[in-house]
N, C-alpha and C. Protein backbone atom coordinates (compact mmCIF):
# COMPACT_ATOMS: atom_id res chain seq x y z
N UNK A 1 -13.69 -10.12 -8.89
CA UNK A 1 -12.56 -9.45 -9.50
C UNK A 1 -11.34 -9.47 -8.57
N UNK A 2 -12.37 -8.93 -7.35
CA UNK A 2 -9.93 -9.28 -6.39
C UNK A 2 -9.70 -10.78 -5.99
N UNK A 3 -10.70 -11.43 -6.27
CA UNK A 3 -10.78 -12.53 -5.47
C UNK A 3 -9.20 -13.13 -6.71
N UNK A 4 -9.34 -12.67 -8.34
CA UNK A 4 -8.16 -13.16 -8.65
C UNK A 4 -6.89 -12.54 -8.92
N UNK A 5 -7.31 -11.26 -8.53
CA UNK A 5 -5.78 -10.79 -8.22
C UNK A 5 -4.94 -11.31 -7.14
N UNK A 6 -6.17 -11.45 -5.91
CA UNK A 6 -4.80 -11.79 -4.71
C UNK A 6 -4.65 -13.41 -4.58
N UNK A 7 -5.20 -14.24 -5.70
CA UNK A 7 -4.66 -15.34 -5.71
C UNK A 7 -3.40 -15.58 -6.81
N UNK A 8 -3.97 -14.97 -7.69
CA UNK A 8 -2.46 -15.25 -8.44
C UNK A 8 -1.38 -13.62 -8.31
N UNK A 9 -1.45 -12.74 -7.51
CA UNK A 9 -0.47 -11.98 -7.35
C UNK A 9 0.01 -11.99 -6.05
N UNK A 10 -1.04 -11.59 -5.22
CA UNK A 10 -0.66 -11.07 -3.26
C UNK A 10 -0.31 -11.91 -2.99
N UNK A 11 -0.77 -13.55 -2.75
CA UNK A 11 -0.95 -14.73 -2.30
C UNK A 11 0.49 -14.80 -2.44
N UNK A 12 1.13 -15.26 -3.87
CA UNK A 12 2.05 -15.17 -3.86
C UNK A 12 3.02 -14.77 -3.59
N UNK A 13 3.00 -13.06 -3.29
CA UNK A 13 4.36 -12.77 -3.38
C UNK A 13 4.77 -12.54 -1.89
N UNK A 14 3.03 -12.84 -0.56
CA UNK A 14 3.48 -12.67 0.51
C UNK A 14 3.81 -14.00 1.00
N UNK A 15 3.53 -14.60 0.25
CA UNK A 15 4.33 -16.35 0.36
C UNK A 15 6.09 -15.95 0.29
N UNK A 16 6.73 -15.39 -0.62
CA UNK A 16 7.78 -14.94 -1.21
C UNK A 16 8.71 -13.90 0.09
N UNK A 17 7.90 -13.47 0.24
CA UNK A 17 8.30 -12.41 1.46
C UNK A 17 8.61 -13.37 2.83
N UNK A 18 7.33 -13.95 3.26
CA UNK A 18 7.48 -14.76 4.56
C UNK A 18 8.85 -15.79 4.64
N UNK A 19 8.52 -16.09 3.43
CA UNK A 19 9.76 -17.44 3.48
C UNK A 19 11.14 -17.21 2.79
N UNK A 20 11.51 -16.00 2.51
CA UNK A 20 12.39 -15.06 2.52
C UNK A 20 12.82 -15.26 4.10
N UNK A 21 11.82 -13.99 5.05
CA UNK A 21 12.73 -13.49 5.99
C UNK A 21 12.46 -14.53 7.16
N UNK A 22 11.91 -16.15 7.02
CA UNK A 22 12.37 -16.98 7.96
C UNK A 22 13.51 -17.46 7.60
N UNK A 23 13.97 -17.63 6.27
CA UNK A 23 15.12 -18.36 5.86
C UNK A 23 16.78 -17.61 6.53
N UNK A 24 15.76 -16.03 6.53
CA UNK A 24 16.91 -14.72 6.42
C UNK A 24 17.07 -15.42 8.05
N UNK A 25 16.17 -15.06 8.94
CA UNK A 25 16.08 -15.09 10.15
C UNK A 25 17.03 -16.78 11.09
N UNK A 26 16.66 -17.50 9.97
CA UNK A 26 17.24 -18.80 10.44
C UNK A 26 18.63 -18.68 9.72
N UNK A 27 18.84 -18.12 9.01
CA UNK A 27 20.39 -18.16 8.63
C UNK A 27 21.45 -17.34 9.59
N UNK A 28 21.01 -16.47 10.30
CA UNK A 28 21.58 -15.72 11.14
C UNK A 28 21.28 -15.76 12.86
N UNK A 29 20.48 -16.72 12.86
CA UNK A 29 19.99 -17.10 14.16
C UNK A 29 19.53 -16.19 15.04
N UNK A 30 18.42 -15.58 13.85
CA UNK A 30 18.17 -14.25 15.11
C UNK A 30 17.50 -14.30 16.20
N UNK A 31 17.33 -13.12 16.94
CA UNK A 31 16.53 -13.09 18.41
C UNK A 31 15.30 -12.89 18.48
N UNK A 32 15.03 -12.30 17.21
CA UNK A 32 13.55 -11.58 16.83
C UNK A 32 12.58 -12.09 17.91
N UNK A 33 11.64 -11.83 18.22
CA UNK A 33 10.66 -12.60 19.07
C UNK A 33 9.53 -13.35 18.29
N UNK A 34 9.62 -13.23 17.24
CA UNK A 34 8.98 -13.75 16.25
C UNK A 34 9.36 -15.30 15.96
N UNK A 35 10.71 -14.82 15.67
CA UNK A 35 11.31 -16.37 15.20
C UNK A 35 11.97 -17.17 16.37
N UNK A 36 12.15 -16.49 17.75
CA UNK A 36 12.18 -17.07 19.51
C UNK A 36 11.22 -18.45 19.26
N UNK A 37 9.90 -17.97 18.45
CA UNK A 37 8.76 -18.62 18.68
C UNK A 37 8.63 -19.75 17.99
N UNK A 38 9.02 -19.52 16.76
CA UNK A 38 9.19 -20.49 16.03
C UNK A 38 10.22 -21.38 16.44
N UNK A 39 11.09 -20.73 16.54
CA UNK A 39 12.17 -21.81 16.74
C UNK A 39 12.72 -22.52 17.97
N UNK A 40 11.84 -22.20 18.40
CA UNK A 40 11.14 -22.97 19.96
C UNK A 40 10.36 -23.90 19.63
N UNK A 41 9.22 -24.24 18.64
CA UNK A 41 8.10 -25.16 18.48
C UNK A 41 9.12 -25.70 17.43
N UNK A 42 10.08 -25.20 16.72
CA UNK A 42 10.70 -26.38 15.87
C UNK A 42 11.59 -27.17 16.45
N UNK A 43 12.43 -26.57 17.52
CA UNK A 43 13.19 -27.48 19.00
C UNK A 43 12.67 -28.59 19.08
N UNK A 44 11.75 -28.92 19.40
CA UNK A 44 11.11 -29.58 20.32
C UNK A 44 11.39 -30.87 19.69
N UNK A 45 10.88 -30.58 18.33
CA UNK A 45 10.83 -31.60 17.26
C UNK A 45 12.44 -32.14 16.82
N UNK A 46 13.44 -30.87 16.61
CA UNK A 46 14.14 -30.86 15.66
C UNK A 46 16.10 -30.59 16.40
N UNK A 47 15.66 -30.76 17.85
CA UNK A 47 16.22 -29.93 18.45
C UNK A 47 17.65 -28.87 18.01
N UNK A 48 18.64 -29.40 17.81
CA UNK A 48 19.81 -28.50 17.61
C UNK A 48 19.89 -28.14 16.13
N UNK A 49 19.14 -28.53 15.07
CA UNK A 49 19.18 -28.57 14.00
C UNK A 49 17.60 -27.75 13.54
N UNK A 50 17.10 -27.02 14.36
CA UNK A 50 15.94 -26.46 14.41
C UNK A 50 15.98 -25.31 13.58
N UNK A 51 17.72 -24.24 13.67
CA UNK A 51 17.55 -23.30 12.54
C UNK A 51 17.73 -23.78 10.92
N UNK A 52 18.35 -25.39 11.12
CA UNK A 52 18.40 -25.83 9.58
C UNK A 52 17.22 -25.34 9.16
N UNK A 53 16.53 -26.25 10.23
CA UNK A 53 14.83 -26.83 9.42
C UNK A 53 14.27 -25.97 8.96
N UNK A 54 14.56 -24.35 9.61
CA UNK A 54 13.65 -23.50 9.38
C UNK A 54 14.12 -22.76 8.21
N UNK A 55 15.82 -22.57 7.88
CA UNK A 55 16.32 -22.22 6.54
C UNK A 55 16.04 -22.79 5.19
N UNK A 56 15.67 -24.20 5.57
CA UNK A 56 15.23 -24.85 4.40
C UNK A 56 13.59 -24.85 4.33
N UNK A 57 12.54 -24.65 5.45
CA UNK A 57 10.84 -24.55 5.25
C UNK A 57 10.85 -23.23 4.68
N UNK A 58 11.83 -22.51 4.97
CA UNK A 58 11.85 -20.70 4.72
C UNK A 58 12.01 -20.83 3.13
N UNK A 59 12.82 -21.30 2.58
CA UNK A 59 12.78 -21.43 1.13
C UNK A 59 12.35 -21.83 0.80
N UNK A 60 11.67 -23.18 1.02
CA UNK A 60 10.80 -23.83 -0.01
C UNK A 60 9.25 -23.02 0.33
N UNK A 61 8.85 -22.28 1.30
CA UNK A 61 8.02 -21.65 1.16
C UNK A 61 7.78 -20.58 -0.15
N UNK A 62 9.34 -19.73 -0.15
CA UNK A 62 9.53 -18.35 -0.87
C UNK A 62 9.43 -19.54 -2.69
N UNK A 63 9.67 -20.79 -2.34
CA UNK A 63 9.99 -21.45 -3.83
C UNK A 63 8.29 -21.60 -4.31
N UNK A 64 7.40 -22.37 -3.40
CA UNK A 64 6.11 -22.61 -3.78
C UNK A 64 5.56 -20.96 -4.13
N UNK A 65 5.95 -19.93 -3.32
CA UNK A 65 5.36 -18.52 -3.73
C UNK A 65 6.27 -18.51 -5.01
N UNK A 66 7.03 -18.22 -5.18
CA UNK A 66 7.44 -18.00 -7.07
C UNK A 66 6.84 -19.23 -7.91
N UNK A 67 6.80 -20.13 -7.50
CA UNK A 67 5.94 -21.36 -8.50
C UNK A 67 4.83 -20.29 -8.89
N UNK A 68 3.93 -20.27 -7.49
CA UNK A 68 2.77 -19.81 -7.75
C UNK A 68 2.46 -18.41 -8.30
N UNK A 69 3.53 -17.74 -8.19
CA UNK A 69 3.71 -16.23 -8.78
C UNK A 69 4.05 -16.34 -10.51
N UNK A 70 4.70 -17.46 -11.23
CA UNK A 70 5.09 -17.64 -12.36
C UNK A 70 3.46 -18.37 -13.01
N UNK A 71 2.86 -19.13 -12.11
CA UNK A 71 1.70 -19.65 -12.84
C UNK A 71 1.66 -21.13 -12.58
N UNK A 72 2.61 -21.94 -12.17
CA UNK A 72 2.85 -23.18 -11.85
C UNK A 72 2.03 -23.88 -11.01
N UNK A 73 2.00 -23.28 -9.88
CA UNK A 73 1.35 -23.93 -8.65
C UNK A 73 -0.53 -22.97 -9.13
């Protein structure tokens, strides 16, 4: 019984949430120590363009969580 609530509700909407506040976080270039971290391992790769990468993984994350919150995914 929860096994399908938190796939087609929680799953989703903490998909929705996460990739929300990396997008939030990379749009404003914050300090958070959270996103320090991330956006340190996306450097490496991505260097000066590392908060793009993460404004655009941040949404298409929050996009696959509403797919999957509408029924799509």
């Amino acid at each position: 019984m929860w096994h399908g609530v938190v796939m087609t509700l929680i799953w989703p909407l903490l998909m929705i949430l996460v990739g929300v506040r990396i997008a939030t976080w990379a749009r404003a270039s914050s300090s958070s120590g959270i996103y320090r971290l991330l956006r340190a391992r996306a450097s490496l790769l991505w260097g000066e363009r590392a908060d793009r990468f993460l404004l655009v993984a941040g949404a298409l994350v929050a996009l696959m969580g509403l797919a999957g919150l509408v029924g799509l995914w």
